[in-house]
PDB file of N, CA and C in Angstrom:
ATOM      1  N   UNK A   1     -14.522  10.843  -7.254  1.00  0.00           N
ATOM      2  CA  UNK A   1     -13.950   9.588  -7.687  1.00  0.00           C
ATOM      3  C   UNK A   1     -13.479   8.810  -6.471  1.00  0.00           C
ATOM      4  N   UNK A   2     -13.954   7.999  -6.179  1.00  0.00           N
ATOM      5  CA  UNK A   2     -13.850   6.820  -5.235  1.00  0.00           C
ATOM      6  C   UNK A   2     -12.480   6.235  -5.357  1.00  0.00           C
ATOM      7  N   UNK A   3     -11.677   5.633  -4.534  1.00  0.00           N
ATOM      8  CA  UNK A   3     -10.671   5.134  -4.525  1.00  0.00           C
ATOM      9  C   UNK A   3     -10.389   4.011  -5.562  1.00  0.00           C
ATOM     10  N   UNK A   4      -9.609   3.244  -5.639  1.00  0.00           N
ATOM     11  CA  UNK A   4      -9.531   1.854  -6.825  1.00  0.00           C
ATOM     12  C   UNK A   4      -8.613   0.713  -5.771  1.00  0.00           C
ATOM     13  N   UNK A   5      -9.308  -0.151  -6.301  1.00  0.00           N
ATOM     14  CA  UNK A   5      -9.011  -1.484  -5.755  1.00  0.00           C
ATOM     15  C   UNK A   5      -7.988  -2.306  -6.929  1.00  0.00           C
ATOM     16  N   UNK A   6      -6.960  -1.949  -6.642  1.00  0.00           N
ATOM     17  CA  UNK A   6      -5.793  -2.582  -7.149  1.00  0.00           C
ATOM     18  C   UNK A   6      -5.815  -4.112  -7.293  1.00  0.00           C
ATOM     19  N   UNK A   7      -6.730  -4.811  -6.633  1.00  0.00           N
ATOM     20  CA  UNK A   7      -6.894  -6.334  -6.628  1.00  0.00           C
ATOM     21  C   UNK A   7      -7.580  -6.875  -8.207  1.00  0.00           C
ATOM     22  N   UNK A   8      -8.624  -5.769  -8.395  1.00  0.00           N
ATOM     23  CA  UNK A   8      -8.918  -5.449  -9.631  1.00  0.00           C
ATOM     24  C   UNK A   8      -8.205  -5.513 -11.145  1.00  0.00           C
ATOM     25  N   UNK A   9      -6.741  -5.370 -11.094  1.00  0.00           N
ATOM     26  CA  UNK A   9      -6.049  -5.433 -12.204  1.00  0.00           C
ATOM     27  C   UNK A   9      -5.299  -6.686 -12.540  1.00  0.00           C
ATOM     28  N   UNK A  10      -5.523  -7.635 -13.541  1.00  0.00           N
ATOM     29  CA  UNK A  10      -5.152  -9.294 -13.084  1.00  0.00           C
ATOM     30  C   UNK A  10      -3.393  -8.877 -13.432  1.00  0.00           C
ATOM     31  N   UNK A  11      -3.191  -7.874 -14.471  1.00  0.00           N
ATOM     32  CA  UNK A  11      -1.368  -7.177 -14.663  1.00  0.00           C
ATOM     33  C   UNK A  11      -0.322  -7.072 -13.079  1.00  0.00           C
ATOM     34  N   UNK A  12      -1.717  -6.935 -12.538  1.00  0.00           N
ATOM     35  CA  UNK A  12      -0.626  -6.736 -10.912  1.00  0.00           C
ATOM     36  C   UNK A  12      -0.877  -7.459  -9.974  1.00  0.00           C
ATOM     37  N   UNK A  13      -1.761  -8.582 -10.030  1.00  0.00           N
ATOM     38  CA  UNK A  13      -1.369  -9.875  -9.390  1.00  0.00           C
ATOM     39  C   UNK A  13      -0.554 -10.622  -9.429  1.00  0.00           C
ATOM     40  N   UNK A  14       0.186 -11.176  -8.172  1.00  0.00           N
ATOM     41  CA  UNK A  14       1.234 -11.472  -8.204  1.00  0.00           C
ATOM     42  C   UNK A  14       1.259 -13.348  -8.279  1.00  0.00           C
ATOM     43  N   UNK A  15       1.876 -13.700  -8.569  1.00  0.00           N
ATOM     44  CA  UNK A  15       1.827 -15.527  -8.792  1.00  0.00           C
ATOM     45  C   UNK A  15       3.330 -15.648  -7.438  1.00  0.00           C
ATOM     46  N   UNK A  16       2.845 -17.402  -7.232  1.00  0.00           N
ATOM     47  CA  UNK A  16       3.539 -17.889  -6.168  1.00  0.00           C
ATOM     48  C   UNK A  16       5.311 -17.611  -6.621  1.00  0.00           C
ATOM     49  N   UNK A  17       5.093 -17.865  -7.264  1.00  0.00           N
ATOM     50  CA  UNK A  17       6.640 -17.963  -7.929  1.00  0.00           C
ATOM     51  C   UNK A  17       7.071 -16.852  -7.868  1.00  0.00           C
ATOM     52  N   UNK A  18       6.891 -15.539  -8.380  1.00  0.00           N
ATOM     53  CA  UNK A  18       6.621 -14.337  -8.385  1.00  0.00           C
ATOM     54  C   UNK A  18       7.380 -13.859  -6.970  1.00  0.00           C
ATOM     55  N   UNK A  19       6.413 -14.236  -6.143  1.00  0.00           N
ATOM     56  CA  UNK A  19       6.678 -13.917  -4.208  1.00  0.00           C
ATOM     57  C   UNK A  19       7.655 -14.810  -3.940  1.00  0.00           C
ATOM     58  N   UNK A  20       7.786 -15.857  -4.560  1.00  0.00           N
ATOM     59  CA  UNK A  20       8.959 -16.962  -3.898  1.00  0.00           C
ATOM     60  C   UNK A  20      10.424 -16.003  -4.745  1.00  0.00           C
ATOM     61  N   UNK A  21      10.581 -15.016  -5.742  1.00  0.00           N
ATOM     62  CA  UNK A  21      11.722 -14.647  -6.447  1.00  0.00           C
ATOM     63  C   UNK A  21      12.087 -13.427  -6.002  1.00  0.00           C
ATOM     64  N   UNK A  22      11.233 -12.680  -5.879  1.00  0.00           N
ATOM     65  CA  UNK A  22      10.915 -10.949  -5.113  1.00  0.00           C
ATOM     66  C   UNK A  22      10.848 -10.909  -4.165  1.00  0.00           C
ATOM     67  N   UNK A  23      11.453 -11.703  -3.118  1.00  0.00           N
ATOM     68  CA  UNK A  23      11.497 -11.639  -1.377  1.00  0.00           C
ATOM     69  C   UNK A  23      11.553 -10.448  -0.821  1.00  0.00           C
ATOM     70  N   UNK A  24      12.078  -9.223  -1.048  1.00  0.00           N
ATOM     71  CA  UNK A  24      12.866  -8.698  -0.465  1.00  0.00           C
ATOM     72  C   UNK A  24      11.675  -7.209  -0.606  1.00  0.00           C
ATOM     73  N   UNK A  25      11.611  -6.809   0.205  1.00  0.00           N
ATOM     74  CA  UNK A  25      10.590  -4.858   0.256  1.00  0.00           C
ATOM     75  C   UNK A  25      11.329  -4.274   0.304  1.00  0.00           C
ATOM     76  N   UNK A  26      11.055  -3.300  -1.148  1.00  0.00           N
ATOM     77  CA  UNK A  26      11.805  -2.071  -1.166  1.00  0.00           C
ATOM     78  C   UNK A  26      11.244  -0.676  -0.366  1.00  0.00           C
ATOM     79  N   UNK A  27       9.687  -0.769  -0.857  1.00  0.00           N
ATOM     80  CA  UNK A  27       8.755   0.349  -0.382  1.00  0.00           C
ATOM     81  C   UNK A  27       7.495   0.180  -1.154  1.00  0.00           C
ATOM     82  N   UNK A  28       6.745   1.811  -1.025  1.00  0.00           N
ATOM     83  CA  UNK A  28       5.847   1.061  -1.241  1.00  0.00           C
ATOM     84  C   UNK A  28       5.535   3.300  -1.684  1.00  0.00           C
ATOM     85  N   UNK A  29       4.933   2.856  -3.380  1.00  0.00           N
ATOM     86  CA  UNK A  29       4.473   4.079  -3.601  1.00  0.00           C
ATOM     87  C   UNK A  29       3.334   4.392  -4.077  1.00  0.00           C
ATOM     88  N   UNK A  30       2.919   6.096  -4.309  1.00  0.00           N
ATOM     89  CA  UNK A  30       1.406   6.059  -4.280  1.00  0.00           C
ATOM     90  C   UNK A  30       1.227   7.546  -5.019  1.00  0.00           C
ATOM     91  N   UNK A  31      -0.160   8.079  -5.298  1.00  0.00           N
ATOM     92  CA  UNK A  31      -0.164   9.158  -5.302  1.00  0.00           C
ATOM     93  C   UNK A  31      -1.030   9.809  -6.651  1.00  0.00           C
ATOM     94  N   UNK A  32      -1.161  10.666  -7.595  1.00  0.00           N
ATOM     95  CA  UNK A  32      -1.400  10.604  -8.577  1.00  0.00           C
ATOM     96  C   UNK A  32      -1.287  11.672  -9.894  1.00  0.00           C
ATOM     97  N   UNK A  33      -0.486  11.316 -10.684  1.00  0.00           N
ATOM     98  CA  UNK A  33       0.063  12.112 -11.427  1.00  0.00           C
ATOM     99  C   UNK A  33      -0.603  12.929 -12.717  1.00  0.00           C
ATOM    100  N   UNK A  34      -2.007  12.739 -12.672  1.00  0.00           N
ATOM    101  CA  UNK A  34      -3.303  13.664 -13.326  1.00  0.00           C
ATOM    102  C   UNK A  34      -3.618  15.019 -12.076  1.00  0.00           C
ATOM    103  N   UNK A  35      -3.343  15.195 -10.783  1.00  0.00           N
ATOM    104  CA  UNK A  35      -3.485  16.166 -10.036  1.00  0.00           C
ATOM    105  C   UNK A  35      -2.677  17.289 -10.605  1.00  0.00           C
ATOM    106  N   UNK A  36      -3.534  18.757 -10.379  1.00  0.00           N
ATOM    107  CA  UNK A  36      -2.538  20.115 -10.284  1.00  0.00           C
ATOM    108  C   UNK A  36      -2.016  20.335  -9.134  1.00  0.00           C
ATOM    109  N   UNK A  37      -0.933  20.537  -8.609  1.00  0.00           N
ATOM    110  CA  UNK A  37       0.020  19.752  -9.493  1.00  0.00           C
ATOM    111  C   UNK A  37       0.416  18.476  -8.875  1.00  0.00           C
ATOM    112  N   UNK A  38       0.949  17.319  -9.828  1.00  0.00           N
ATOM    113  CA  UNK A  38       0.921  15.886  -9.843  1.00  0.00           C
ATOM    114  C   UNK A  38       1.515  15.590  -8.245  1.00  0.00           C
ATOM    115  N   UNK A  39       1.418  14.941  -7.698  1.00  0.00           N
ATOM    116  CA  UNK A  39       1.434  13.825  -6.231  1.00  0.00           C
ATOM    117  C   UNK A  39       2.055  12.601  -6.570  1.00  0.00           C
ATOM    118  N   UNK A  40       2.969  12.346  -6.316  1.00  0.00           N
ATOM    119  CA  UNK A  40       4.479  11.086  -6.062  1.00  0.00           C
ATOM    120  C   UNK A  40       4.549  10.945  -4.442  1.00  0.00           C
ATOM    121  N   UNK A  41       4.396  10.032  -3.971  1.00  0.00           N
ATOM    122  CA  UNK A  41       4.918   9.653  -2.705  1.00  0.00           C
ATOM    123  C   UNK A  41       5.297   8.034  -2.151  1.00  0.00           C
ATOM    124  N   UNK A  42       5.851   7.739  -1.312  1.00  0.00           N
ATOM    125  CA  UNK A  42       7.042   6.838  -1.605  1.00  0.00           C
ATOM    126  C   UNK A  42       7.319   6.805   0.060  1.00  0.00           C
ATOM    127  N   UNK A  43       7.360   5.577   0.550  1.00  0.00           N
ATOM    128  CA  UNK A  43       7.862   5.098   1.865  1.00  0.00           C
ATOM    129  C   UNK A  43       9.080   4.001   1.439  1.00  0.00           C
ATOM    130  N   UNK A  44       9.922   3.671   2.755  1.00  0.00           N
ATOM    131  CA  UNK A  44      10.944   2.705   2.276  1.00  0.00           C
ATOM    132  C   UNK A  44      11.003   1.412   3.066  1.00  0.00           C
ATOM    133  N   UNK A  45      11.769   1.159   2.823  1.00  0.00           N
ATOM    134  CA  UNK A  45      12.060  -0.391   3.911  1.00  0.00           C
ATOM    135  C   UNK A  45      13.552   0.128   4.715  1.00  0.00           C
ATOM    136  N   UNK A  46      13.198   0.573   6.050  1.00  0.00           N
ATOM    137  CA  UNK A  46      14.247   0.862   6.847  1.00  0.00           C
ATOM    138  C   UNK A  46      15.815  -0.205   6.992  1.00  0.00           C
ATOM    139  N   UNK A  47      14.984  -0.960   6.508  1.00  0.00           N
ATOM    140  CA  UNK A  47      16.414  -2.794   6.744  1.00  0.00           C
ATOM    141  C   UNK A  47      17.431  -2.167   5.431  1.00  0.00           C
ATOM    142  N   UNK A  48      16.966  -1.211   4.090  1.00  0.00           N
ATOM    143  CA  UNK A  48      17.671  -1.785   3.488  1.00  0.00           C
ATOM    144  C   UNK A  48      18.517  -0.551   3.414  1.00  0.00           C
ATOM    145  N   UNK A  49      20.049  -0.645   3.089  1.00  0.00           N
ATOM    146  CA  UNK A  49      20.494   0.324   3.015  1.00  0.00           C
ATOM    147  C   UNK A  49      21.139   1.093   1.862  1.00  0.00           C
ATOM    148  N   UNK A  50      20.985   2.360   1.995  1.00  0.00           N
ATOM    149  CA  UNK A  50      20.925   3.141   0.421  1.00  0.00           C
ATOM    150  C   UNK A  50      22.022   2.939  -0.449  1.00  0.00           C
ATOM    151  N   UNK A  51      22.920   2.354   0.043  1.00  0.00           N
ATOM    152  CA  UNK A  51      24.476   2.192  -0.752  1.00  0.00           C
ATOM    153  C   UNK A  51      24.086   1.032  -1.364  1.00  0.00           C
ATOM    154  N   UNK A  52      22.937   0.229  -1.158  1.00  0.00           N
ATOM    155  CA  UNK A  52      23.211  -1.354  -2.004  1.00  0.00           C
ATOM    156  C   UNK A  52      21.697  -0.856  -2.777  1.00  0.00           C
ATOM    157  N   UNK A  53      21.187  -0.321  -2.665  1.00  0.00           N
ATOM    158  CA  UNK A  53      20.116   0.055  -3.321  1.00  0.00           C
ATOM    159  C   UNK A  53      20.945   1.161  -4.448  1.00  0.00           C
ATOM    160  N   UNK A  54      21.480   1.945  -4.292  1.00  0.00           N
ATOM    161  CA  UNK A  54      21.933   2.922  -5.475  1.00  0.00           C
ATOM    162  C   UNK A  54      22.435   2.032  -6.103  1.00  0.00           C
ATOM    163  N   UNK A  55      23.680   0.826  -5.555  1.00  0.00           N
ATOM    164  CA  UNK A  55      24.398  -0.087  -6.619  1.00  0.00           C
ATOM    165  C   UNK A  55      23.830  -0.597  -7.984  1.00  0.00           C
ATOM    166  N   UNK A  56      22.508  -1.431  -7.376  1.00  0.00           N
ATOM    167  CA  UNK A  56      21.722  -1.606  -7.652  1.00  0.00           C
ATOM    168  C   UNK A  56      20.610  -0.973  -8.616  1.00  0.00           C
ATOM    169  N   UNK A  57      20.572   0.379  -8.480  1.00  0.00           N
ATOM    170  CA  UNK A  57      20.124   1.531  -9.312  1.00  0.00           C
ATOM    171  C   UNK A  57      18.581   1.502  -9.392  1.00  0.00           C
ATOM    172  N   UNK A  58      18.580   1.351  -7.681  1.00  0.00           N
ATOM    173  CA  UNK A  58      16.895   1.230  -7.228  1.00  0.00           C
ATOM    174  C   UNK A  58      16.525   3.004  -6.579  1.00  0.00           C
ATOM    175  N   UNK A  59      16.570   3.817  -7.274  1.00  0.00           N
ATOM    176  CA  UNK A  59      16.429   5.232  -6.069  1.00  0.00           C
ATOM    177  C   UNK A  59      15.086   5.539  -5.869  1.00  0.00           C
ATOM    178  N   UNK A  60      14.156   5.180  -6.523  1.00  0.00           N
ATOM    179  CA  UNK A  60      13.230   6.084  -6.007  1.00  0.00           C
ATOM    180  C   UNK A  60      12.340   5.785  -4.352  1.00  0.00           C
ATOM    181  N   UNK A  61      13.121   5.242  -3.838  1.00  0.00           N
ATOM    182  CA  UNK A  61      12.880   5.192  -2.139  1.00  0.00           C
ATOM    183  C   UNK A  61      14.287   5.976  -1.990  1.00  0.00           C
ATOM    184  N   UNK A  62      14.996   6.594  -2.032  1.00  0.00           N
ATOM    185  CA  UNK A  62      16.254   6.478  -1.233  1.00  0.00           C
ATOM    186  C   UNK A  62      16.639   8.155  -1.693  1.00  0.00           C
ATOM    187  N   UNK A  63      16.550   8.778  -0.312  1.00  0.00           N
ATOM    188  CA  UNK A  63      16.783  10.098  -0.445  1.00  0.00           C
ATOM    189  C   UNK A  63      17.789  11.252  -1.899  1.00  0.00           C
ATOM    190  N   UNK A  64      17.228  12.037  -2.018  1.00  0.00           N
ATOM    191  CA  UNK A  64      18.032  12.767  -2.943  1.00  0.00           C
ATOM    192  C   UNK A  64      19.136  12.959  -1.704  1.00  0.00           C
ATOM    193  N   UNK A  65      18.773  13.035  -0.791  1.00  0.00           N
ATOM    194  CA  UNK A  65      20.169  14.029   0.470  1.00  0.00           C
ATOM    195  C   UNK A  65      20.811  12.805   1.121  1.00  0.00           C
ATOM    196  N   UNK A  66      20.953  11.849   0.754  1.00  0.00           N
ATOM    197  CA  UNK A  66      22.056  10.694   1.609  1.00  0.00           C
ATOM    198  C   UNK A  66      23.156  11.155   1.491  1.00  0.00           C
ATOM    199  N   UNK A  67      23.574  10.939   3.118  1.00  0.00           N
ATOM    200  CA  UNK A  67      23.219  10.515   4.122  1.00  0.00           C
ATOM    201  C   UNK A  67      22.467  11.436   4.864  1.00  0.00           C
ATOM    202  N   UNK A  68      21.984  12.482   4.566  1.00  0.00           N
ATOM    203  CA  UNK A  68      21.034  13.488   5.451  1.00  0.00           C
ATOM    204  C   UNK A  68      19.811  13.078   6.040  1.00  0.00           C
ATOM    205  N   UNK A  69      19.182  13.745   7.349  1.00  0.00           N
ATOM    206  CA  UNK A  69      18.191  12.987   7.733  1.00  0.00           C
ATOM    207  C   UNK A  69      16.811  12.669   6.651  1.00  0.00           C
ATOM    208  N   UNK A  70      16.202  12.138   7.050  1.00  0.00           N
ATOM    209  CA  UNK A  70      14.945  11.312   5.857  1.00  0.00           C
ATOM    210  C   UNK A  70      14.103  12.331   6.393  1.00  0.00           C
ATOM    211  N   UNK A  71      14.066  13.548   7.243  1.00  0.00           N
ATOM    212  CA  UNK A  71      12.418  13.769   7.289  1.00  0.00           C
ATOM    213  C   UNK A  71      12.176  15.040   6.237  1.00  0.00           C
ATOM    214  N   UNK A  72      11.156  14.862   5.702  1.00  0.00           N
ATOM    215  CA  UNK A  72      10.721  15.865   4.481  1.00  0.00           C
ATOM    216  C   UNK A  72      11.832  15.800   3.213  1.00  0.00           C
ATOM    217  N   UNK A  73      12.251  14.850   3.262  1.00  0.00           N
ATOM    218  CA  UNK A  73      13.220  14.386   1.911  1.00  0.00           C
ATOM    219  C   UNK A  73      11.915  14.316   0.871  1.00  0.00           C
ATOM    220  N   UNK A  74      13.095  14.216  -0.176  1.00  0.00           N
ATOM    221  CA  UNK A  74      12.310  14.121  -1.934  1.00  0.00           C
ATOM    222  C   UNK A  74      14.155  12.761  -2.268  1.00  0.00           C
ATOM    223  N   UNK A  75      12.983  11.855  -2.688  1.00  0.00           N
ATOM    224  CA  UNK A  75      13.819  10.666  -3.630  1.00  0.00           C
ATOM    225  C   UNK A  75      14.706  11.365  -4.630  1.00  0.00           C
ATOM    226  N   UNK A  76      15.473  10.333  -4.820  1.00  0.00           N
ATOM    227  CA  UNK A  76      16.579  10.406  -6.019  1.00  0.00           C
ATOM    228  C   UNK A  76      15.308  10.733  -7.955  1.00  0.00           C
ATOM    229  N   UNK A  77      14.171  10.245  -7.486  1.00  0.00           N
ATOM    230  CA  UNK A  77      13.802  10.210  -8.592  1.00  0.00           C
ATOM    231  C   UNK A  77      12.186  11.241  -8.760  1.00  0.00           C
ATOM    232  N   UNK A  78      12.089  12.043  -7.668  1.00  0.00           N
ATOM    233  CA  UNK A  78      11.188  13.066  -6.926  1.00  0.00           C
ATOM    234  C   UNK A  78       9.909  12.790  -6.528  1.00  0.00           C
ATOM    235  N   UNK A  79       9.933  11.576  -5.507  1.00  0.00           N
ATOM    236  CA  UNK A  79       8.905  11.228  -4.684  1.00  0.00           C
ATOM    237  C   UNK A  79       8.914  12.006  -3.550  1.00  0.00           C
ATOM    238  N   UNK A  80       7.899  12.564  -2.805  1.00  0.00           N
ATOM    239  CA  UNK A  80       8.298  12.830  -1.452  1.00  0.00           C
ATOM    240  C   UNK A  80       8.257  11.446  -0.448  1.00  0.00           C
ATOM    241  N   UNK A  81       9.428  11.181   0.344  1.00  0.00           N
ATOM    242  CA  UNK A  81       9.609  10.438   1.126  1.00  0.00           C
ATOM    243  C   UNK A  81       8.537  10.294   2.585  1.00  0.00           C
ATOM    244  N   UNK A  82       7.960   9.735   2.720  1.00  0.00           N
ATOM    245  CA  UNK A  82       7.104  10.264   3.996  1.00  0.00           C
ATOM    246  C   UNK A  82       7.439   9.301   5.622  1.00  0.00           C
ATOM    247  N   UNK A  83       8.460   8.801   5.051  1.00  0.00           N
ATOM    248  CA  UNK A  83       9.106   7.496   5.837  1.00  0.00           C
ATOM    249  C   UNK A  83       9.581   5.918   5.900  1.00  0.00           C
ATOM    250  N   UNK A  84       9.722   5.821   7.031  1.00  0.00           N
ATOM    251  CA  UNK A  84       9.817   4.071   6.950  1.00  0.00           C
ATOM    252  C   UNK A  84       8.688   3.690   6.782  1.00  0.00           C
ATOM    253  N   UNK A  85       8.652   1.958   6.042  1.00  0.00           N
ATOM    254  CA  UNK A  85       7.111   1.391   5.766  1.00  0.00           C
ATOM    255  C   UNK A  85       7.304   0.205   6.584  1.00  0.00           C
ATOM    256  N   UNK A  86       6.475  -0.613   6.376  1.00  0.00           N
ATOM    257  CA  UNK A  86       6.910  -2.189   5.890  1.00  0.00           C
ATOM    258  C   UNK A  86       5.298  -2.831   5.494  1.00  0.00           C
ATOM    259  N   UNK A  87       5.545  -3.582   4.872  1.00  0.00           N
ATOM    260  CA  UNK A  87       4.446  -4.487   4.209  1.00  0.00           C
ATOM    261  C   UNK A  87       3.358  -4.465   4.656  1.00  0.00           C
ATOM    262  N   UNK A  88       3.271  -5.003   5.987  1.00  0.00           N
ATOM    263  CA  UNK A  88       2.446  -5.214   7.133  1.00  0.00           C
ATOM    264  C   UNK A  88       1.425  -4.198   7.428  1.00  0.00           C
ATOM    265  N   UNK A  89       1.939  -2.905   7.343  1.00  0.00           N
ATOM    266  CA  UNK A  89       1.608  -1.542   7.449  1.00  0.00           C
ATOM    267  C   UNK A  89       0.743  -1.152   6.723  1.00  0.00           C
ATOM    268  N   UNK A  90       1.307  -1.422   5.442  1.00  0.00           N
ATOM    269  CA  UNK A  90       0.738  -0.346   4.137  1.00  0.00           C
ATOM    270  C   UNK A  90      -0.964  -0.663   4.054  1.00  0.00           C
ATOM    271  N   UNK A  91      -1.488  -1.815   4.277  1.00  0.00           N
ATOM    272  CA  UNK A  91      -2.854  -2.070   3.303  1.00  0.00           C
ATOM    273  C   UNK A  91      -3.545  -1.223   4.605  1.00  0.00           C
ATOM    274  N   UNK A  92      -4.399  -0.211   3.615  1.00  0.00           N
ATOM    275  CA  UNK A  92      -5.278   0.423   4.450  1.00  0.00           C
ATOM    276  C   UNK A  92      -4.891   1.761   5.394  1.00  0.00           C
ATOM    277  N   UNK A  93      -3.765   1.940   5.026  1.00  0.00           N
ATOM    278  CA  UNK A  93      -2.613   3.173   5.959  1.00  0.00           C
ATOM    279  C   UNK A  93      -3.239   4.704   5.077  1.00  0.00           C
ATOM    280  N   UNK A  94      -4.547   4.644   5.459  1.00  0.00           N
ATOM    281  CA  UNK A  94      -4.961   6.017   5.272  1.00  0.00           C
ATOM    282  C   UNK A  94      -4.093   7.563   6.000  1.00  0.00           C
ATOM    283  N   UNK A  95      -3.672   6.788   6.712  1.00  0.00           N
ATOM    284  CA  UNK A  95      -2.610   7.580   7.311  1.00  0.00           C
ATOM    285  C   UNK A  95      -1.507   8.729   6.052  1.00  0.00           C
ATOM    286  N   UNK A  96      -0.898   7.486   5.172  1.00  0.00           N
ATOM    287  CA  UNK A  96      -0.073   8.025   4.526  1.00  0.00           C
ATOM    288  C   UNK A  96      -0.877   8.607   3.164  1.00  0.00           C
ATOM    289  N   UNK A  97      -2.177   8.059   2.584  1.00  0.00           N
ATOM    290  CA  UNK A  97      -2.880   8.701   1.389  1.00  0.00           C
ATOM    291  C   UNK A  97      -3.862   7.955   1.199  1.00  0.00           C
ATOM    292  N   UNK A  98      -4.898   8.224   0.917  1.00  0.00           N
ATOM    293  CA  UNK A  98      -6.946   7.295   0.310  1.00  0.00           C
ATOM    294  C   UNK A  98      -6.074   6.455  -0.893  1.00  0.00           C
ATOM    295  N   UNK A  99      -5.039   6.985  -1.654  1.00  0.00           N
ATOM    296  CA  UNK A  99      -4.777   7.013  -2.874  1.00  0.00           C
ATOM    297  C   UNK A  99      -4.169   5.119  -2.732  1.00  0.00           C
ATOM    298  N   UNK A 100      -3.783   4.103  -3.878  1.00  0.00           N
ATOM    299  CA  UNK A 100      -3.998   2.970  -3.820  1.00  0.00           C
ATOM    300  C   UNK A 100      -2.492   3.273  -3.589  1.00  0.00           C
ATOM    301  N   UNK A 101      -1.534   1.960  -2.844  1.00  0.00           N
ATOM    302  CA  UNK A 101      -0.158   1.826  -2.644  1.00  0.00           C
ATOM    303  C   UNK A 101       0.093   0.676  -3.477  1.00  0.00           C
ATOM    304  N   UNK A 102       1.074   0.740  -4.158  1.00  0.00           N
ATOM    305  CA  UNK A 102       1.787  -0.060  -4.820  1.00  0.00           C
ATOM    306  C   UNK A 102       3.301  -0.507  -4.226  1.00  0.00           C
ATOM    307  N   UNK A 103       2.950  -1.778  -3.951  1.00  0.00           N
ATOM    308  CA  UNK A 103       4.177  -2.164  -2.718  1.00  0.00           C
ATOM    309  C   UNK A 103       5.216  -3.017  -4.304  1.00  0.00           C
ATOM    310  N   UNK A 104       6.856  -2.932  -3.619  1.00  0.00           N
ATOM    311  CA  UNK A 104       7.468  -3.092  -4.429  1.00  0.00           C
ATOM    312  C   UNK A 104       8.395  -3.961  -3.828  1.00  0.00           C
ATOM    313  N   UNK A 105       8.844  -4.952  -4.385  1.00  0.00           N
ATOM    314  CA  UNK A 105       9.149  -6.465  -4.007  1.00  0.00           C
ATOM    315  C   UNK A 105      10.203  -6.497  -5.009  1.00  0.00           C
ATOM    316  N   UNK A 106      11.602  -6.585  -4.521  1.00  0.00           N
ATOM    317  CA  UNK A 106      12.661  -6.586  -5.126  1.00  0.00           C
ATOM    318  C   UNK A 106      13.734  -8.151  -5.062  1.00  0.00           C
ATOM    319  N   UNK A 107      14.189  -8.755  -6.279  1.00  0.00           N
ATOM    320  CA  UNK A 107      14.986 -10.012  -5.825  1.00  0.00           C
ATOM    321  C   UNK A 107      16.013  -9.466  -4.806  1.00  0.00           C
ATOM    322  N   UNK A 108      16.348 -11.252  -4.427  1.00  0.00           N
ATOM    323  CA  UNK A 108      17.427 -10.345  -3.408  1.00  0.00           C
ATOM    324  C   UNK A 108      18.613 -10.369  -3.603  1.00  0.00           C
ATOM    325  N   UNK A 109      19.256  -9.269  -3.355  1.00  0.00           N
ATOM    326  CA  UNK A 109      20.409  -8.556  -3.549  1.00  0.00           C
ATOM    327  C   UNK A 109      21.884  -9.524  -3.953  1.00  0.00           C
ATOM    328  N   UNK A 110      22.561  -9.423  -5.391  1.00  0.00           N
ATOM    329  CA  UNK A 110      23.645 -11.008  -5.369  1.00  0.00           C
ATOM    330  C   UNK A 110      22.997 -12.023  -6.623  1.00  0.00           C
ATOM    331  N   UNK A 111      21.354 -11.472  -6.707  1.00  0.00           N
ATOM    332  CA  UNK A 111      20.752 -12.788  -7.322  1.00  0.00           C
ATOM    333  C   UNK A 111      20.602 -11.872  -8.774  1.00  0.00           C
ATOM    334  N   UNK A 112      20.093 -12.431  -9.822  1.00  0.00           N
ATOM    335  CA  UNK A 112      20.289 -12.115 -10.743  1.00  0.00           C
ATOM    336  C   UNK A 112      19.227 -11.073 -11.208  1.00  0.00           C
ATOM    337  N   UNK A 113      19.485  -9.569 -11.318  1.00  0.00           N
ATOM    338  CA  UNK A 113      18.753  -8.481 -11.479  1.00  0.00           C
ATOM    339  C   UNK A 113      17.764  -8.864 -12.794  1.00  0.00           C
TER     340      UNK A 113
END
């Protein structure tokens, strides 16, 4: 099975307005949950920090072990963490998985959840 082109689904195209309201990168996750056994994985946005993200009740970037170091962490919600991301990065980051990334674009923080 060949990879999937996420551009493909018109549900997850994003509209101008959309990007003009969701400024803000949370991370960006991937993986696939039909595998034995299932694959969750999950990078973050280093800018943001985990105390306004839990407020917020955004965990699945943000270590089960805060404040402990991030390497080989598992999320609050059991992704494995595999690091910092950013946007820029992700398209094509065979590095982190073949598998498609789903980048996650959060309003910003103050504005209305």
């Amino acid at each position: 099975m060949g990879t999937v082109d996420l551009k493909e689904y018109s549900a997850l195209q994003v509209t101008e307005q959309e990007q003009a309201e969701f400024s803000v990168f949370e991370g960006a996750f991937w993986g696939n949950v039909f595998d034995s056994p299932p694959t969750a994985f999950a990078c973050f946005n280093p800018e943001l920090e985990s105390s306004i993200l839990l407020e917020h009740k955004r965990v699945c970037a943000v270590s089960a072990n805060v404040p402990e170091p991030i390497d080989a962490a598992i999320s609050m919600c059991g992704f494995k963490l595999v690091g910092p991301c950013s946007p820029e990065l992700i398209d094509g980051a065979e590095r982190l998985s073949e598998h498609p990334k789903l980048l996650v674009y959060l309003n910003p923080f103050g504005q209305a959840d």
